[in-house]
Every structure is written in structure tokens, then in C-alpha cells.
Protein backbone atom coordinates (compact mmCIF):
# COMPACT_ATOMS: atom_id res chain seq x y z
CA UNK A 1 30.78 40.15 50.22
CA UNK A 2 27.54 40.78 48.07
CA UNK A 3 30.13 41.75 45.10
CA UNK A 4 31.74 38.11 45.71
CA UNK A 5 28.52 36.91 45.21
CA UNK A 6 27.63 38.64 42.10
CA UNK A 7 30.55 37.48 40.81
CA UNK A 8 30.16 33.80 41.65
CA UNK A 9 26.59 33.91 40.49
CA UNK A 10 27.49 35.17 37.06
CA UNK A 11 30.21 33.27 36.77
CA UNK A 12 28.00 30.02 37.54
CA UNK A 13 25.73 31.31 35.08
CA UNK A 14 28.20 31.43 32.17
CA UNK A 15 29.57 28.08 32.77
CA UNK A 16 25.94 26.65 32.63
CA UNK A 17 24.78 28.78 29.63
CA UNK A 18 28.20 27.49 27.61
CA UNK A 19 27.48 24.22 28.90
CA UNK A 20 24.64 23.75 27.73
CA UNK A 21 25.39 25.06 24.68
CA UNK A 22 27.96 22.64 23.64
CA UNK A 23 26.48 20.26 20.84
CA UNK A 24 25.70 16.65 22.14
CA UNK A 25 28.59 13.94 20.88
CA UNK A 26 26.96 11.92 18.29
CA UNK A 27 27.87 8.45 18.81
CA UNK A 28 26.46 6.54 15.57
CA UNK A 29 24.25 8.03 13.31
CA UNK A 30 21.99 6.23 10.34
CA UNK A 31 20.93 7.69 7.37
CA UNK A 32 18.13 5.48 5.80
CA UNK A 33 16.04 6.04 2.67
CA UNK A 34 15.76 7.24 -1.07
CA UNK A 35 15.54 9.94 -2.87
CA UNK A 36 12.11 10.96 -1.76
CA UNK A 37 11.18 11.86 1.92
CA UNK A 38 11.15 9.37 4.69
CA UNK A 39 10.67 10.09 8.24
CA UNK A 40 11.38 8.13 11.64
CA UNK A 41 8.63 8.43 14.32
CA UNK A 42 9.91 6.01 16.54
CA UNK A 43 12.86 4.10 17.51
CA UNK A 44 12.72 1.30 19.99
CA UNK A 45 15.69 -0.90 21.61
CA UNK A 46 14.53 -4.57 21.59
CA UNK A 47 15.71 -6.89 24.03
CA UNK A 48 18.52 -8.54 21.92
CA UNK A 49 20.10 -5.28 21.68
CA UNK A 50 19.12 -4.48 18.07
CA UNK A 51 16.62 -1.58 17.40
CA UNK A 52 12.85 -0.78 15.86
CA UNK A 53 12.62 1.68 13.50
CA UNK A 54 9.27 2.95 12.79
CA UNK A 55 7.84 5.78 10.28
CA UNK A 56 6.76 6.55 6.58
CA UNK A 57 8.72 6.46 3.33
CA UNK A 58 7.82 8.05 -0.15
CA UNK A 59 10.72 6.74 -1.73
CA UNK A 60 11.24 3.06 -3.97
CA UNK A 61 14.96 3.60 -3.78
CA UNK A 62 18.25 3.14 -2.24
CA UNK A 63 17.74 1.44 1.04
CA UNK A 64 13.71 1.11 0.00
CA UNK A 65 15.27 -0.74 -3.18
CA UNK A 66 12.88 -3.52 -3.15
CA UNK A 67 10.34 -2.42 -1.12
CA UNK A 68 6.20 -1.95 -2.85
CA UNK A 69 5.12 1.33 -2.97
CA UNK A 70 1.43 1.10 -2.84
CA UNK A 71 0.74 4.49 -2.04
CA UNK A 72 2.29 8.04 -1.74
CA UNK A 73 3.19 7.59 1.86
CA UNK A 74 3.48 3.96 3.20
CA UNK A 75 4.30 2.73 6.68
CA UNK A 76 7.65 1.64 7.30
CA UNK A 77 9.14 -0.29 9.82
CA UNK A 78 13.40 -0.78 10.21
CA UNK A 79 15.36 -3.47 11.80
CA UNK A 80 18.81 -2.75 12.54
CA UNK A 81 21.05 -4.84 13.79
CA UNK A 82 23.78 -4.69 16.81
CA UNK A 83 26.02 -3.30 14.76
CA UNK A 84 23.11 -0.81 13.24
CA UNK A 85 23.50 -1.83 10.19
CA UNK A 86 19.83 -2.80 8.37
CA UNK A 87 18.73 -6.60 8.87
CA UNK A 88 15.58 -6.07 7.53
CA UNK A 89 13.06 -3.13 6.20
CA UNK A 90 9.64 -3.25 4.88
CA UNK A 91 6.56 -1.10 3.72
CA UNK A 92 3.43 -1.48 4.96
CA UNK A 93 -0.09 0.02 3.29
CA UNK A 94 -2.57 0.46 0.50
CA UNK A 95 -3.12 3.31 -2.01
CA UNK A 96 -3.10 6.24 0.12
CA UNK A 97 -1.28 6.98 2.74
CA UNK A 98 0.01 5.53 6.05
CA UNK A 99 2.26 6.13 8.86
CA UNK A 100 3.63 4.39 11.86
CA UNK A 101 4.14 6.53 15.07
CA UNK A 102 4.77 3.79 17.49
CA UNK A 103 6.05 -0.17 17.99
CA UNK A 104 6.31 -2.52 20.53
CA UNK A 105 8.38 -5.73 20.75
CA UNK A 106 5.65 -8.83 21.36
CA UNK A 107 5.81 -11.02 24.34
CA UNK A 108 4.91 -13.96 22.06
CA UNK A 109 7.36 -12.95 19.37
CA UNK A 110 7.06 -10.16 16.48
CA UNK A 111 6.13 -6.50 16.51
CA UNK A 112 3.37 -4.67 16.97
CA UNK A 113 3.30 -1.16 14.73
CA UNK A 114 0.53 1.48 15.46
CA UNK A 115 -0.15 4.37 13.53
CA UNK A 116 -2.78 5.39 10.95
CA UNK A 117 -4.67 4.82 8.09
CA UNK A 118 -6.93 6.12 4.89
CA UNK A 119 -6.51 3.26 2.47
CA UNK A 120 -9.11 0.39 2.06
CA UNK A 121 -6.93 -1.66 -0.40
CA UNK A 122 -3.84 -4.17 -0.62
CA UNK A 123 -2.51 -5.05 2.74
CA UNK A 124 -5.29 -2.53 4.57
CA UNK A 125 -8.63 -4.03 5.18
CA UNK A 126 -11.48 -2.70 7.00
CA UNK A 127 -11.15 1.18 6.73
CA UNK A 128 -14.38 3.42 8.13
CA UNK A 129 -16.04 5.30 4.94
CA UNK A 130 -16.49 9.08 6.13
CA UNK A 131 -19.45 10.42 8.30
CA UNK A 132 -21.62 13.13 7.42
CA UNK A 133 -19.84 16.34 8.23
CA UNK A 134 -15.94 14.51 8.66
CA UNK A 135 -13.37 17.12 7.30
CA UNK A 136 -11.32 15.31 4.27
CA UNK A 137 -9.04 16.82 1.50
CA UNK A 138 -5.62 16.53 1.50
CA UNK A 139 -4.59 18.76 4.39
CA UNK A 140 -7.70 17.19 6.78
CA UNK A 141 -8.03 13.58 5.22
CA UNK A 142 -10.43 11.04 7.47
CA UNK A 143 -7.62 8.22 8.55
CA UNK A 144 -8.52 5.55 11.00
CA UNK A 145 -6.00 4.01 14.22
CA UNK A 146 -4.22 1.31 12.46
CA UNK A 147 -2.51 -2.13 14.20
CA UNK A 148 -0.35 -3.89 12.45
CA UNK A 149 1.56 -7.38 13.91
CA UNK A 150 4.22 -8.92 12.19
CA UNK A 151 6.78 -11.58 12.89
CA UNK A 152 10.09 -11.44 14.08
CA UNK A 153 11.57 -10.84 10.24
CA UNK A 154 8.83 -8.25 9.29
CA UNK A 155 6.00 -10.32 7.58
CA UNK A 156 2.71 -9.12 8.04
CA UNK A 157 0.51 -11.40 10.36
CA UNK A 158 -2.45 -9.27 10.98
CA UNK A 159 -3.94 -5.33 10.71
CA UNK A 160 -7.05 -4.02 12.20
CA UNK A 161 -8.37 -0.27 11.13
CA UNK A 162 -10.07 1.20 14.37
CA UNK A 163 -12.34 4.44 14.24
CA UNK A 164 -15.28 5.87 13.11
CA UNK A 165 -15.83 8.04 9.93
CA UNK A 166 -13.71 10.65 11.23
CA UNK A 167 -9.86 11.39 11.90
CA UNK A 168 -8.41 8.75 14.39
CA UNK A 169 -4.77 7.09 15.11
CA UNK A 170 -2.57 5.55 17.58
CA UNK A 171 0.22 7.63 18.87
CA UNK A 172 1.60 5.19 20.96
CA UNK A 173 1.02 1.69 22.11
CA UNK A 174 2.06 -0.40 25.47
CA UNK A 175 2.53 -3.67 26.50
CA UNK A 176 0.26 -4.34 29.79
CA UNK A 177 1.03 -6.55 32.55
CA UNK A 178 -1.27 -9.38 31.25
CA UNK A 179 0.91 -9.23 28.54
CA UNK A 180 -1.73 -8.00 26.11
């Protein structure tokens, strides 16, 4: 009996082991960008079905064909439709650099991106100078939290910078149940 056992166990074991080792089944797949780097940090389903893309680009080209490059990394936000194919895309920032790490679809209409910040020009106002002691340099650079609404096609309605003179950002935002 404890042989039977053995057997079973292993048995179970190897069917779990090659189960989980089977790749996942892709069922669509996107490729968006130029010939630079671009990165998604979030993707959110909104409630008509189509989804939020949310990141950084480097690139001016291909699907960024279009877009301003202010800086060396700028915010991006993606709009694809039901059929995932792009409805919209547009770059968000000043002359350094600026990511996006997290969106949320509005109660009152338009997106909210959050992410971060260490530009004080062109579409970024209000950026916190460094403190005494902050770390900055290209691997350590003092960024503030950065909000950013737009409307439902992508047009920028208002940004606030949040922080102090050191390194701070948004990860991710929520919508409460006061619908703030």
C-alpha cells in the first residue's frame, strides 16, 4: 500500500510540474512603439470594453509618429479600442523625464494618469527644486508624484506635481466611494 502511494504521489507531482509548465495561450497580443524603448506599466479595462494603456516612450516613431517628444522619457498613455487596435495615443511631459505607473477611468468622464516627475517645463508645472542633502544624478534623480487628468480622447485638462525636494511618485491610484 505505501508503494501505491508513492507512486500516486509522484505521479500527481509530474502532472502538476508539466502542467504548470506549459506556456499560457496568448490570445491577442500588441506591439506598440518606435524604434527607441517604450514600456507599459499599466493596462486597465474601461467600462466600454476598450483598454488604458499607461507607461513611457523614448521613441518619435512608428506608432509615436506624431507624438512631441519633449524629453528623453515622456509619459504615455494608449487607448485601444474593442478590437485593440489604437484609437488614440499621446505623450505627456517636459524636458526630462516622466513616467506613468498607474490610470484610472473618471466617474465624471476622462482619465486620471499617476506617475512621476523631474521636469518644470512645457506641459509640467509646479515641480519641487531639490532639498539640501536630496540624492540627484542620473541613476538617483529628485522626481516628484505627478497627476495628470485628461478627457475622454486624451487632451490634457490638468497636472499637479506633489512632493517635497526629494524622490516621490504615485504607484497607483483609486477611485474612492465618494467618487473622488
Amino acid at each position: 500500500m505505501l508503494r501505491l502511494q508513492q507512486v500516486l504521489l509522484t505521479t500527481l507531482f509530474v502532472i502538476v510540474g508539466f502542467a504548470q509548465s506549459l506556456p499560457p495561450t496568448i490570445n491577442w497580443q500588441k506591439c506598440i512603439g518606435g524604434n527607441r524603448s517604450e514600456a507599459c506599466q499599466s493596462v486597465l479595462q474601461l467600462s466600454d470594453g476598450h483598454l488604458l494603456a499607461a507607461g513611457y516612450c523614448m521613441s518619435s516613431d512608428g506608432d509615436l509618429r506624431g507624438c512631441f517628444m519633449r524629453g528623453e522619457f515622456d509619459a504615455m498613455a494608449v487607448k485601444l479600442d474593442s478590437m485593440r487596435e489604437i484609437e488614440w495615443i499621446n505623450t505627456y511631459g517636459g524636458s526630462e523625464t516622466e513616467t506613468f505607473y498607474s490610470s484610472l477611468e473618471c466617474y465624471e468622464g476622462g482619465y486620471i494618469f499617476a506617475g512621476l516627475t523631474n521636469s518644470d517645463d512645457c506641459e509640467v508645472v509646479g515641480w519641487h527644486e531639490p532639498t539640501t542633502g536630496s540624492s540627484s544624478g542620473i541613476f538617483s534623480p529628485v522626481t516628484d508624484a505627478w497627476l495628470v487628468k485628461t478627457d475622454n480622447i486624451g487632451h490634457l485638462e490638468w497636472q499637479r506635481c506633489i512632493g517635497g525636494g526629494g524622490e516621490d511618485e504615485f504607484l497607483s491610484i483609486i477611485n474612492t466611494s465618494d467618487s473622488g
